[in-house]
Protein backbone atom coordinates (compact mmCIF):
# COMPACT_ATOMS: atom_id res chain seq x y z
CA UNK A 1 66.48 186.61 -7.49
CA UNK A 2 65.58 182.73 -9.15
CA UNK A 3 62.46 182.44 -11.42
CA UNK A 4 61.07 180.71 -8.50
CA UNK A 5 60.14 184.30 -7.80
CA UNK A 6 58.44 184.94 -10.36
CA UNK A 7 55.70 181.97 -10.42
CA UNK A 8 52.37 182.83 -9.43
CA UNK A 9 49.15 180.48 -9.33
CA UNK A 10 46.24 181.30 -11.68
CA UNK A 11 43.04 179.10 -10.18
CA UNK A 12 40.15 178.09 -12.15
CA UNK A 13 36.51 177.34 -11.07
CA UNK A 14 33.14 176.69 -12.23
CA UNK A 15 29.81 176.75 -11.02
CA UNK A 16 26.76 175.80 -12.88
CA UNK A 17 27.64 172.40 -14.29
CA UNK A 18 24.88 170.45 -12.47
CA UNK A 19 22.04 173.10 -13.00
CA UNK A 20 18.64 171.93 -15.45
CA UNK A 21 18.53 176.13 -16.53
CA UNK A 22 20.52 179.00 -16.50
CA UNK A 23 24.89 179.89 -17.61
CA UNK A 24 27.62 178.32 -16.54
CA UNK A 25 29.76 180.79 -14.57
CA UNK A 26 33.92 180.52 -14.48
CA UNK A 27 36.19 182.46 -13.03
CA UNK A 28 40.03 182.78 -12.85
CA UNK A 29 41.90 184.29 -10.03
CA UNK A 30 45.47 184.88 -9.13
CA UNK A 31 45.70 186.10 -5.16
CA UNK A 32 48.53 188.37 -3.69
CA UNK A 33 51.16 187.10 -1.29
CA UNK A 34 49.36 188.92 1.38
CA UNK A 35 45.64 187.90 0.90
CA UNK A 36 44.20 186.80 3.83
CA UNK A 37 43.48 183.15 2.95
CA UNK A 38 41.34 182.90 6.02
CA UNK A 39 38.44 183.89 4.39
CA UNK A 40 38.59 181.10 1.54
CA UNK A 41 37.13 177.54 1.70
CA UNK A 42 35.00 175.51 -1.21
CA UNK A 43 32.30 178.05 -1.89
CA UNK A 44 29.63 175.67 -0.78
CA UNK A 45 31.08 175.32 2.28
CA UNK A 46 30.44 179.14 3.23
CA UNK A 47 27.82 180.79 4.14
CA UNK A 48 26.13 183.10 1.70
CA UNK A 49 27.15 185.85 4.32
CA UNK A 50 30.57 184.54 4.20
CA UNK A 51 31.22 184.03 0.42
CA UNK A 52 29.55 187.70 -0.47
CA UNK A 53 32.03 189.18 1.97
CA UNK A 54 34.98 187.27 0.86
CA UNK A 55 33.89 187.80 -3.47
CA UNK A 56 33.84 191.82 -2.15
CA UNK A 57 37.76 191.00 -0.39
CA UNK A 58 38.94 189.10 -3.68
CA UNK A 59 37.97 191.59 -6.55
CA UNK A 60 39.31 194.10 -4.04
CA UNK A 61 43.18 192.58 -4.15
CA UNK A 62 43.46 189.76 -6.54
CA UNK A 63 44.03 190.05 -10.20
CA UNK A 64 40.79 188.13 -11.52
CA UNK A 65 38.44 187.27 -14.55
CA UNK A 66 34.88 186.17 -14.48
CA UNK A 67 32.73 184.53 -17.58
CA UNK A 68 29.64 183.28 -18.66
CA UNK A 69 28.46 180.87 -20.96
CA UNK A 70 24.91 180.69 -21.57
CA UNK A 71 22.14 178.10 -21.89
CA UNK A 72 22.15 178.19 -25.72
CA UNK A 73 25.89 177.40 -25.82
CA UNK A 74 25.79 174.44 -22.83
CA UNK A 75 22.57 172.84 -25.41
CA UNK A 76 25.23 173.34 -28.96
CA UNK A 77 27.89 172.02 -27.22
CA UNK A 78 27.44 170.79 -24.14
CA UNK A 79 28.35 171.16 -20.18
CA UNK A 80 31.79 169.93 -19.99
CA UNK A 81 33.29 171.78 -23.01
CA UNK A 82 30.95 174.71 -22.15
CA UNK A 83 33.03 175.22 -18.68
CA UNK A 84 36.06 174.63 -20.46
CA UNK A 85 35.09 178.07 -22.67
CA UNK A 86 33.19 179.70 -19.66
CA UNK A 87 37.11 179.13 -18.08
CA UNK A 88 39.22 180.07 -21.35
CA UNK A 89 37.12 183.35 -21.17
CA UNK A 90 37.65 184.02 -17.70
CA UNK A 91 41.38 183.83 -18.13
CA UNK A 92 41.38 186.29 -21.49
CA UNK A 93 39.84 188.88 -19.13
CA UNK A 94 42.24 187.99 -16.30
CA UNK A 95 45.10 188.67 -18.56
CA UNK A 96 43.64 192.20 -19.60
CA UNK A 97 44.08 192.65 -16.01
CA UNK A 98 46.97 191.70 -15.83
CA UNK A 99 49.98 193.78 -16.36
CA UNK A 100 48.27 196.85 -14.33
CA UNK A 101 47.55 194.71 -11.86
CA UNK A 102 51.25 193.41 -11.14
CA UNK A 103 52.18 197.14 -11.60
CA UNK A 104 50.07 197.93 -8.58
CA UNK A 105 51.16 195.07 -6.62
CA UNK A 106 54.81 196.48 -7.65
CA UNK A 107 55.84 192.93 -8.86
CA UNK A 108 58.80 192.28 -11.40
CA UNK A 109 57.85 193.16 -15.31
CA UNK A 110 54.66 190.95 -15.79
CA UNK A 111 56.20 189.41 -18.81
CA UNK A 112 59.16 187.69 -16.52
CA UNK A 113 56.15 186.30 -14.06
CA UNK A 114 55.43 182.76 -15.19
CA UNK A 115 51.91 181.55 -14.42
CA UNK A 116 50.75 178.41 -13.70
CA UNK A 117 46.99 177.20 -13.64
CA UNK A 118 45.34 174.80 -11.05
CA UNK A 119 41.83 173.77 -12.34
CA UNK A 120 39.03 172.34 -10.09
CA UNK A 121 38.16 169.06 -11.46
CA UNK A 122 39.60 166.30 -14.24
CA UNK A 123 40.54 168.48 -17.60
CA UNK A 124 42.13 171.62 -17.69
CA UNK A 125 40.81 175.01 -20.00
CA UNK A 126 42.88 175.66 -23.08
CA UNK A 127 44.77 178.43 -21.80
CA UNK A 128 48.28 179.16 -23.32
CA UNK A 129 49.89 178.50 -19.60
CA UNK A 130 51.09 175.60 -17.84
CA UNK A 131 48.03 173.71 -16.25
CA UNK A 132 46.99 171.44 -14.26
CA UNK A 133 43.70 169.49 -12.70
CA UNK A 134 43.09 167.97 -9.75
CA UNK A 135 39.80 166.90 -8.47
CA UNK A 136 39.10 168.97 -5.17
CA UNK A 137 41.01 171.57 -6.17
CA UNK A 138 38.73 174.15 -4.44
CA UNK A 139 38.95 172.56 -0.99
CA UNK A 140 42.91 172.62 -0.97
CA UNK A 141 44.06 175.61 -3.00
CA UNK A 142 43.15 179.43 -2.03
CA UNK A 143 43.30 180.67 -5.49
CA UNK A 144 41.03 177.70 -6.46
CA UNK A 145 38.58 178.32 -3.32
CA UNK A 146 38.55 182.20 -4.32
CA UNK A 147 37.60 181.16 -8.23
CA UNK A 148 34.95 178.98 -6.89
CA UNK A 149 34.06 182.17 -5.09
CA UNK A 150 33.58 184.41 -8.09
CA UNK A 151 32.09 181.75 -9.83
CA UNK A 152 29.11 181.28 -7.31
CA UNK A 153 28.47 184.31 -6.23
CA UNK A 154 28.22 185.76 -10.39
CA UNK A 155 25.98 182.76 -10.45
CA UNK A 156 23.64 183.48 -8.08
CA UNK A 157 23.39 187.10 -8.66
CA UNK A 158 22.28 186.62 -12.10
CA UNK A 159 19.55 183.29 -11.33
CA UNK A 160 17.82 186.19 -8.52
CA UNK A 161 17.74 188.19 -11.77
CA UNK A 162 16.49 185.69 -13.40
CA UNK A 163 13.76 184.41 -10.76
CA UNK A 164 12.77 188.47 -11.75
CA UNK A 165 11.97 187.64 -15.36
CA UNK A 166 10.44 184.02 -14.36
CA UNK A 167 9.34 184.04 -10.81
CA UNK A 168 7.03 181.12 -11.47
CA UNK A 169 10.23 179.07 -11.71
CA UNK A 170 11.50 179.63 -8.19
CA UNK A 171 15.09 180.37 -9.43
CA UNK A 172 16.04 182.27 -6.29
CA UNK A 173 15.59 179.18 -4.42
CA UNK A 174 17.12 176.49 -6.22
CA UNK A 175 18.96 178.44 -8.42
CA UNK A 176 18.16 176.12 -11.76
CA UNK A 177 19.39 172.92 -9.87
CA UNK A 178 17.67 169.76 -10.41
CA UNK A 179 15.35 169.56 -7.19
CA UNK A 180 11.92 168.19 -7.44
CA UNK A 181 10.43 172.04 -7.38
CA UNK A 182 12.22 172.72 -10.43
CA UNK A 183 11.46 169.45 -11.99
CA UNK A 184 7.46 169.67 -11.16
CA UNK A 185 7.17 173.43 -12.11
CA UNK A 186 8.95 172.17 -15.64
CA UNK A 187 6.65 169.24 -16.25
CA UNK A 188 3.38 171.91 -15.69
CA UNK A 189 4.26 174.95 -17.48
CA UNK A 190 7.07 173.56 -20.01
CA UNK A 191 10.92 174.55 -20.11
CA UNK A 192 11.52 178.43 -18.81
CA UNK A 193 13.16 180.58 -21.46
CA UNK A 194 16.65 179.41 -20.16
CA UNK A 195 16.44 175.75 -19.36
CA UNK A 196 18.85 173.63 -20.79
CA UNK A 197 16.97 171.80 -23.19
CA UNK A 198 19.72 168.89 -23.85
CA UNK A 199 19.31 168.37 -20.09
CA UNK A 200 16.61 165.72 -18.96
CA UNK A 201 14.07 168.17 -16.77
């Protein structure tokens, strides 16, 4: 059997970048051979129907890691390198994954599989694998689509948790993104105890 056996596609996604308030989510996902790649496409391109029922299908078969970086972090060091980390972290607990998971798919040793990343986007996480970016990413690979997946639906979950805590922020509608709601509720009462305070609200 060649190496060429042995490669398997780690893909990396974010969601949260454009958000005024609230993490940034990554996640990092490797799919099996036989996932049913149907059920993928660009997060925002499903339906919230259709992305909960495919993030239930993906932590059900694929080897995967999911991270969050929060407002604090995004306003010390801002958006860009804060995805980077949310992404570094989401591959550290992919890895912890890892070996049981290839032992369950009965794959070769998991330390003769060579991984390579695909990021969504124009940089790549520091991750000790082979990487690259392409802009896009989560429209055209399934093991980008399915990170962009985990990423949103994490997301989401947590800014309905959130619209708990602050319901006069409307958080389970807009979900922290810059509409003019979120802008006008900001100007009245003041930043919510999670807005990104390096971001102009």
């Amino acid at each position: 059997m060649s190496d060429s056996h042995f490669i398997l596609e780690a893909g990396f996604d974010e969601a949260g970048r454009g958000p005024l308030a609230g993490p940034v989510c990554a996640a990092a996902v490797i799919l099996p051979s036989d996932f049913p790649v149907e059920i993928l496409n660009d997060s925002k391109k499903l339906t919230e129907k259709k992305r909960l029922a495919a993030e239930s299908v993906i932590k059900e078969k694929a080897c995967y890691g999911i991270a969050l970086v929060d407002h604090t972090t995004i306003d010390e060091i801002n958006i860009l390198e804060a995805s980077m980390l949310a992404m570094k972290n989401a591959f550290e607990e992919l890895m912890n994954k890892f070996p049981e998971w290839c032992r369950l798919q009965e794959l070769a040793d998991f330390n003769q599989i060579k991984l390579i990343g695909i990021t969504d986007g124009t940089r790549c996480p520091d991750v000790p694998i082979e990487c690259r970016c392409e802009p896009k990413a989560d429209g055209k690979y399934p093991c980008v689509m399915a990170a962009s997946i985990l990423a949103k639906t994490c997301r989401d979950r947590l800014m309905l948790e959130m619209d708990k805590k602050y319901p006069e922020y409307g958080y389970a509608k807009h979900k922290g993104y810059p509409t003019k709601a979120h802008r006008e509720v900001c100007h009245k009462l003041g930043p919510s105890p999670i807005q990104r305070l390096t971001f102009n609200y």
